[in-house]
Protein backbone atom coordinates (compact mmCIF):
# COMPACT_ATOMS: atom_id res chain seq x y z
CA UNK A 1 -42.94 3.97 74.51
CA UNK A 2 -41.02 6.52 72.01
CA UNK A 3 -39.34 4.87 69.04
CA UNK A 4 -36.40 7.09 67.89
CA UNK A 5 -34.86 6.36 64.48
CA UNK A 6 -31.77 7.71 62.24
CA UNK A 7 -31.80 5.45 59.10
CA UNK A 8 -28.40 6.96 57.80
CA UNK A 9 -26.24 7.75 60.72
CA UNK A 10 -23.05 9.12 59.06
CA UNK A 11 -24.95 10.61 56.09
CA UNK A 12 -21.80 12.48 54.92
CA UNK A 13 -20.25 9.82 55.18
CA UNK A 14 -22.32 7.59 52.84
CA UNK A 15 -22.26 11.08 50.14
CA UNK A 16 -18.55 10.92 49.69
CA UNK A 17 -18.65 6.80 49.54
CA UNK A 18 -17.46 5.59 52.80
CA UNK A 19 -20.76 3.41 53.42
CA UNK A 20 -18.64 1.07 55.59
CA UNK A 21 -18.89 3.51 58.29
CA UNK A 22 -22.82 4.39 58.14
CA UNK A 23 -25.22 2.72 60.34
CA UNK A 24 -29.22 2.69 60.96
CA UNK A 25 -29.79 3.28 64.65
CA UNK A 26 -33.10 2.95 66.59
CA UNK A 27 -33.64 3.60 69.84
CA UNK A 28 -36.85 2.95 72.32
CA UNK A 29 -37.34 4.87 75.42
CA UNK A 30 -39.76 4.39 78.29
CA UNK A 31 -42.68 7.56 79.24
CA UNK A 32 -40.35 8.80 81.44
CA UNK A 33 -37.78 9.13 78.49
CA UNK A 34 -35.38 6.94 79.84
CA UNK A 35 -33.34 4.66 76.87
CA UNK A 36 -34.78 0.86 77.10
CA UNK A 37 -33.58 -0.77 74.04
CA UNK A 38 -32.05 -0.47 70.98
CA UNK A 39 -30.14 -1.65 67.79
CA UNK A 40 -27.27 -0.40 65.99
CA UNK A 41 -26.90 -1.91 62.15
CA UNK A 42 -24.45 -1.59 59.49
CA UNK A 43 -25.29 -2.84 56.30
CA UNK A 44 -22.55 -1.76 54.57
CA UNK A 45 -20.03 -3.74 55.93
CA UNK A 46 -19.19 -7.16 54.64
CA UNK A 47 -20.49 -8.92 56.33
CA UNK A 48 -22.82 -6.41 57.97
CA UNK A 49 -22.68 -5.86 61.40
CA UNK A 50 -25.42 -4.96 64.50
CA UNK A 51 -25.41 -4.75 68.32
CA UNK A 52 -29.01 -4.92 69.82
CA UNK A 53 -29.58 -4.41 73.52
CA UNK A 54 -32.31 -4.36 75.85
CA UNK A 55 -31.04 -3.79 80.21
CA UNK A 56 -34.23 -4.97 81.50
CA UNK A 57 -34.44 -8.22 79.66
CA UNK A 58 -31.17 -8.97 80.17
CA UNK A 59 -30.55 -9.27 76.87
CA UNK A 60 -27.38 -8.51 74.62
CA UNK A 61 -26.55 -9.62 71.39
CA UNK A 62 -24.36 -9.01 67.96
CA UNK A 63 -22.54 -9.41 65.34
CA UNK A 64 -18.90 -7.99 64.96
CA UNK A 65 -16.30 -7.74 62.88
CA UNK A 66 -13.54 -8.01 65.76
CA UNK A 67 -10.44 -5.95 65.27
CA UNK A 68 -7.38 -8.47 64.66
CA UNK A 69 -5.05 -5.70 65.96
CA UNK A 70 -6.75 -3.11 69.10
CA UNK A 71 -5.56 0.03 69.45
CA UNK A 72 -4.03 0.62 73.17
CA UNK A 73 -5.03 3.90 72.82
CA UNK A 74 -7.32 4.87 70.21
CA UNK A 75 -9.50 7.63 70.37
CA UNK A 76 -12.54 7.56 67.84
CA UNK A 77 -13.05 11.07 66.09
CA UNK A 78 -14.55 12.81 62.78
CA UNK A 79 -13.03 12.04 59.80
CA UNK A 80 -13.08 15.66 59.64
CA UNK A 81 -11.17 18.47 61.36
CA UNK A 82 -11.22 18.27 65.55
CA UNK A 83 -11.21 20.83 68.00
CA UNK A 84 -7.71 21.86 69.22
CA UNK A 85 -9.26 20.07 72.81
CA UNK A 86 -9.05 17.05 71.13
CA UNK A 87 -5.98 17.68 70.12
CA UNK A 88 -4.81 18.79 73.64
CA UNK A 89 -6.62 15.72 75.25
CA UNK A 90 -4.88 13.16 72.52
CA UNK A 91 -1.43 14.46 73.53
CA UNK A 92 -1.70 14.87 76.96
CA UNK A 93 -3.00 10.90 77.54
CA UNK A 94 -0.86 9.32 74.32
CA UNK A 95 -3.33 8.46 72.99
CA UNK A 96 -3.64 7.89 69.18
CA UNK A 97 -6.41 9.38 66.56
CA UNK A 98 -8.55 7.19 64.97
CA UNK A 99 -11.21 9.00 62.23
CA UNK A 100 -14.22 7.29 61.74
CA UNK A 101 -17.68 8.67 60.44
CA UNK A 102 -21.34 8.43 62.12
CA UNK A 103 -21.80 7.74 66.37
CA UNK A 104 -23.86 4.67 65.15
CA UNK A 105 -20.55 3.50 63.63
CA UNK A 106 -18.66 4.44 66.26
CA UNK A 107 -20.25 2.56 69.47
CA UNK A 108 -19.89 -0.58 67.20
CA UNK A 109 -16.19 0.41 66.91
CA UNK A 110 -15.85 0.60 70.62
CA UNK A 111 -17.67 -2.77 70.66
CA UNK A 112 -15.16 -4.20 67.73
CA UNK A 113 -12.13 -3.05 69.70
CA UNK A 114 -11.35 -0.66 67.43
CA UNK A 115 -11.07 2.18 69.46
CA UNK A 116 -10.95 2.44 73.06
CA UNK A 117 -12.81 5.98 73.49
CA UNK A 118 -15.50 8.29 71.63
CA UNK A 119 -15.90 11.50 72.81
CA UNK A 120 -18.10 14.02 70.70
CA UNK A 121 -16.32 16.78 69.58
């Protein structure tokens, strides 16, 4: 079993303040390297928020701060500048940007209904 941890996914982020949008992530993965588990946590938040997972159990669980309006089209980027693919890709499907800080933050998003896709830029 490998344990992988980040405990300040979206470290810029929490530097300039914006400690809403910072997570600690921790991932296992098998001796084959293959993910198994894992837990997403943002303490920041009020209140703070997590997603834990584990496929082979069977087991899912959370707690989310649910968007009260979704996006239709929201596409989850850097708060910072994006490549002009991104830029291409957001016009050509409609499809609105949404900046947000740290991938941690960002699956939890997805989760929240905040955005509807994440692609790394």
């Amino acid at each position: 079993l490998t344990v992988f941890v980040d405990p300040i996914d979206g470290t810029k982020e929490f530097v300039i303040g914006k400690g809403d949008q910072c997570s600690v992530c921790v991932g296992f993965a098998d001796s084959d390297g293959r993910a198994v588990a894992g837990v997403v946590y943002r303490p920041l938040t009020e209140p703070p928020t997590w997603a834990a997972g584990a496929k082979s159990e069977g087991y899912f669980d959370s707690v989310l701060n649910d968007a009260e309006t979704k996006p239709q089209k929201g596409l989850l980027t850097s708060n910072g500048s994006i490549s002009p693919f991104l830029v291409a890709l957001m016009e050509e499907l409609g499809m609105d940007r949404v900046p947000s800080g740290g991938a941690g933050n960002k699956m939890l998003m997805l989760l929240e209904g905040r955005g509807t896709a994440y692609i790394q830029d």
